[in-house]
C-alpha atoms as a PDB file:
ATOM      1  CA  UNK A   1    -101.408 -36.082   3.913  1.00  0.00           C
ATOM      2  CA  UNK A   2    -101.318 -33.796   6.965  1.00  0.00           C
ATOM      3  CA  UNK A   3    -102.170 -36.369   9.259  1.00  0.00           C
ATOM      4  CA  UNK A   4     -99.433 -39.084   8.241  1.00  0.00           C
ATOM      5  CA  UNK A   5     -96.700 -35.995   8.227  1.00  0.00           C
ATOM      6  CA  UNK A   6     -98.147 -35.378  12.268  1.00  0.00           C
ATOM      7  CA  UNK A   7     -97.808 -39.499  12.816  1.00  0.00           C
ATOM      8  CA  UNK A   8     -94.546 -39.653  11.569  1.00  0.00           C
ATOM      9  CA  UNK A   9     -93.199 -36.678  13.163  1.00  0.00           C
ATOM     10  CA  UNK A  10     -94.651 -38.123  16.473  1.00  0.00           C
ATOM     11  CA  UNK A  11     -92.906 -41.325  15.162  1.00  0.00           C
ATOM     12  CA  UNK A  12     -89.697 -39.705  14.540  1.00  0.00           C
ATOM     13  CA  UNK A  13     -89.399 -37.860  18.141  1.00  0.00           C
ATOM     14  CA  UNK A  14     -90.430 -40.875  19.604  1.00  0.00           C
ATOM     15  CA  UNK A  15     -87.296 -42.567  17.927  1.00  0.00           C
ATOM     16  CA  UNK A  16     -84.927 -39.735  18.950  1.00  0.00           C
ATOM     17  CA  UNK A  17     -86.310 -39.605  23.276  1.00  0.00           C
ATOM     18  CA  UNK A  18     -85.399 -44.027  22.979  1.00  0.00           C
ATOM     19  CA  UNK A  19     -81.998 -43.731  21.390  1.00  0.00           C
ATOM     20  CA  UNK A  20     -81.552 -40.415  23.572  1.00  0.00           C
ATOM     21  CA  UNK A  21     -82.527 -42.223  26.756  1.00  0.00           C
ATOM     22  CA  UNK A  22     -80.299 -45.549  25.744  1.00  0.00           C
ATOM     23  CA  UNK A  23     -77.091 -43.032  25.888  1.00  0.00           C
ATOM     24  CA  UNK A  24     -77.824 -42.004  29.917  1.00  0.00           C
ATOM     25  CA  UNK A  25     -79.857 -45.032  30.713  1.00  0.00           C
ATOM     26  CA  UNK A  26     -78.416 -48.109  28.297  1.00  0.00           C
ATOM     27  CA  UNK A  27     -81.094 -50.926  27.563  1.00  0.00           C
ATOM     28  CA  UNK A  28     -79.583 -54.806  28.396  1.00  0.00           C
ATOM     29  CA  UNK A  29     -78.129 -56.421  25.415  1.00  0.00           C
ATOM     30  CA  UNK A  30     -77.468 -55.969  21.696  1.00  0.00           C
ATOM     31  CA  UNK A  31     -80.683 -53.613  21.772  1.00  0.00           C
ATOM     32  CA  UNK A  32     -78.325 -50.650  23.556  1.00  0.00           C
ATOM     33  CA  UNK A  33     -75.469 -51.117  21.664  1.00  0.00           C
ATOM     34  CA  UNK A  34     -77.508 -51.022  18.377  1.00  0.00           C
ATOM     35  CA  UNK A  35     -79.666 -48.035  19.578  1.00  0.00           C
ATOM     36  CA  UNK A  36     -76.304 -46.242  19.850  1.00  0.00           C
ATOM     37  CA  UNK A  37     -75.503 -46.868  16.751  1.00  0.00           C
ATOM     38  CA  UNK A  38     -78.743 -46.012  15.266  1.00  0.00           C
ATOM     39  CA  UNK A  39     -78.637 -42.802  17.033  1.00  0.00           C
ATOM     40  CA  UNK A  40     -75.385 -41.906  15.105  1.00  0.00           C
ATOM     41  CA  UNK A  41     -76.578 -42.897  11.484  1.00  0.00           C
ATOM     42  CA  UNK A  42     -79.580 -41.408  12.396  1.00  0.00           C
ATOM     43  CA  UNK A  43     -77.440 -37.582  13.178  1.00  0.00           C
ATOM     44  CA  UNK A  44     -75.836 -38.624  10.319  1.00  0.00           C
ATOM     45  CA  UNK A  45     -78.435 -39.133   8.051  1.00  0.00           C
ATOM     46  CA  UNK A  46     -80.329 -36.188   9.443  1.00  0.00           C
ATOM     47  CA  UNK A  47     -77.642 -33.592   8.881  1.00  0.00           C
ATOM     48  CA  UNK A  48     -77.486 -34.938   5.336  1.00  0.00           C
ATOM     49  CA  UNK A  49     -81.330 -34.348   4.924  1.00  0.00           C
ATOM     50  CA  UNK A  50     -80.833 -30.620   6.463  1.00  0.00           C
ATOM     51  CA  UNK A  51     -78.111 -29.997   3.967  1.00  0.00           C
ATOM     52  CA  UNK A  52     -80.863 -31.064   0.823  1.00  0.00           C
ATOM     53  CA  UNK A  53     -83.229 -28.906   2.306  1.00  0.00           C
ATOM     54  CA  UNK A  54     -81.184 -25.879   2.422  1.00  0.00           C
ATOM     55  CA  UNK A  55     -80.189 -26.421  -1.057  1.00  0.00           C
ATOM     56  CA  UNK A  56     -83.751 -26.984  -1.753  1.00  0.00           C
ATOM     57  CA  UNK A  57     -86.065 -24.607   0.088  1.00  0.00           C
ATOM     58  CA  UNK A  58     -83.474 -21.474   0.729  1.00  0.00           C
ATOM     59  CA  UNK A  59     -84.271 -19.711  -2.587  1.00  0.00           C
ATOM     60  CA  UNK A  60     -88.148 -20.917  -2.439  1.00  0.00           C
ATOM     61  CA  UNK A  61     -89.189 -20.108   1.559  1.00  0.00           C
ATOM     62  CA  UNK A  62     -87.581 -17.806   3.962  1.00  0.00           C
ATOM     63  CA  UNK A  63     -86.182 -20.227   6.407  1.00  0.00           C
ATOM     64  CA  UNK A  64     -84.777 -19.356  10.202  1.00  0.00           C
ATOM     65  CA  UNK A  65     -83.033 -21.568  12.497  1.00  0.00           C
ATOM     66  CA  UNK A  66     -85.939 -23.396  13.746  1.00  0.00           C
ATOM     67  CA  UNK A  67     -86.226 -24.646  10.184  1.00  0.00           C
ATOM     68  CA  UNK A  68     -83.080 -26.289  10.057  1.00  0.00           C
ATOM     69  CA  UNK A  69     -83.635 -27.713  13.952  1.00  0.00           C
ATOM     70  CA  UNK A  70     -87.806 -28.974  12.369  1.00  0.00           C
ATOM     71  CA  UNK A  71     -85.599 -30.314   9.512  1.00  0.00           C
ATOM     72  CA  UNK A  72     -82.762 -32.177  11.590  1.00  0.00           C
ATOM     73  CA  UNK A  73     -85.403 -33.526  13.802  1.00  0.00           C
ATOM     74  CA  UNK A  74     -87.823 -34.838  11.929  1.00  0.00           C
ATOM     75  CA  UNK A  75     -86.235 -35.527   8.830  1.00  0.00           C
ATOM     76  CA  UNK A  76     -88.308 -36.198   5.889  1.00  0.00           C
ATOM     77  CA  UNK A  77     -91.065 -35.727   6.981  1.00  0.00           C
ATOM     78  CA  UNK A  78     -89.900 -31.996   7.502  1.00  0.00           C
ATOM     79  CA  UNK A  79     -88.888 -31.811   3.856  1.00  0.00           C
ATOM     80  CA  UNK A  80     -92.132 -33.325   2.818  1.00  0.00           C
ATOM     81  CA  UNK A  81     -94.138 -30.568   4.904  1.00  0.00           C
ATOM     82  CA  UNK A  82     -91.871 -27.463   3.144  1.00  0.00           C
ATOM     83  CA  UNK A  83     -92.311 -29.098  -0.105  1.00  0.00           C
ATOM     84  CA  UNK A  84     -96.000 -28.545   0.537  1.00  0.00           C
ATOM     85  CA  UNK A  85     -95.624 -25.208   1.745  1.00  0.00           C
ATOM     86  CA  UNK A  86     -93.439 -24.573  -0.924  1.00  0.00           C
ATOM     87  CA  UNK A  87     -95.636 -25.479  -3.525  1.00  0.00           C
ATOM     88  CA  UNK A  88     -98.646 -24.040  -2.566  1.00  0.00           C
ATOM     89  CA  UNK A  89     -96.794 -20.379  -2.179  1.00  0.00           C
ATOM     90  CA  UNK A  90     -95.634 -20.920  -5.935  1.00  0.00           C
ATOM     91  CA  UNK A  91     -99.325 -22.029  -6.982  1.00  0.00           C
ATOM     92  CA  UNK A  92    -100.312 -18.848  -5.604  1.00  0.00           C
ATOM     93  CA  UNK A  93     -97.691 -16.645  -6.976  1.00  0.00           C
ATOM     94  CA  UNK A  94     -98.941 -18.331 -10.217  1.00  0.00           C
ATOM     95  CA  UNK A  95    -102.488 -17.705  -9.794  1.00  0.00           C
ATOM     96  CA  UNK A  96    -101.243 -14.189  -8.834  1.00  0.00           C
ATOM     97  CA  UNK A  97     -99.229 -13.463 -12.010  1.00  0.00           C
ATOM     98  CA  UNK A  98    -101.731 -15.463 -14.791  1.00  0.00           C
ATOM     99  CA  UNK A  99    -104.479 -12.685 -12.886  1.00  0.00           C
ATOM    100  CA  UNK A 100    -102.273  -9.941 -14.423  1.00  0.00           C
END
C-alpha cells in the first residue's frame, strides 16, 4: 500500500508541474485550454479534499500547516496516508488501554 500512495503522489505532482507549466508556457490546441481548466477543478477539488480532512483527522492527529499543503497537493492519496497513520495510532492506543 505504501508503494502505490508514493506512485500516485509522484503521479499527482507530476499532474500539478504540466497544468502549472501550461499557465506560463501554453501547449498548442485544445490540450492548453483543457489543462487550464483541469488545473482549476483540480484547486477546486483539492481544497474540497483539504476541507474533509480537517474535519476528519483534526481531532484524531495533530496536524500543522504542511498537512493541509501534503493534503491540497496530493489529494487523496494524502487522506489515504493519514487514514493509515491515523489508524495505526488508535490501534495502539487500544493495545495500550486493553494492557491496563
Amino acid at each position: 500500500m505504501k508503494a502505490v500512495l508514493v506512485l500516485g503522489k509522484l503521479a499527482t505532482l507530476l499532474a500539478w508541474v504540466l497544468m502549472f507549466f501550461n499557465l506560463f508556457s501554453p501547449f498548442e490546441g485544445n490540450i492548453g485550454v483543457i489543462l487550464t481548466i483541469l488545473l482549476g477543478v483540480t484547486a477546486m477539488m483539492h481544497g474540497l479534499q483539504v476541507l474533509i480532512f480537517h474535519t476528519i483527522f483534526c481531532q484524531l492527529l495533530p496536524l500543522k500547516a504542511k498537512d493541509y499543503l501534503n493534503a491540497f497537493l496530493f489529494g487523496v492519496f494524502a487522506l489515504l496516508d493519514y487514514r493509515q497513520r491515523a489508524l495505526s495510532q488508535l490501534a495502539a492506543e487500544t493495545s495500550t488501554n486493553s494492557q491496563d
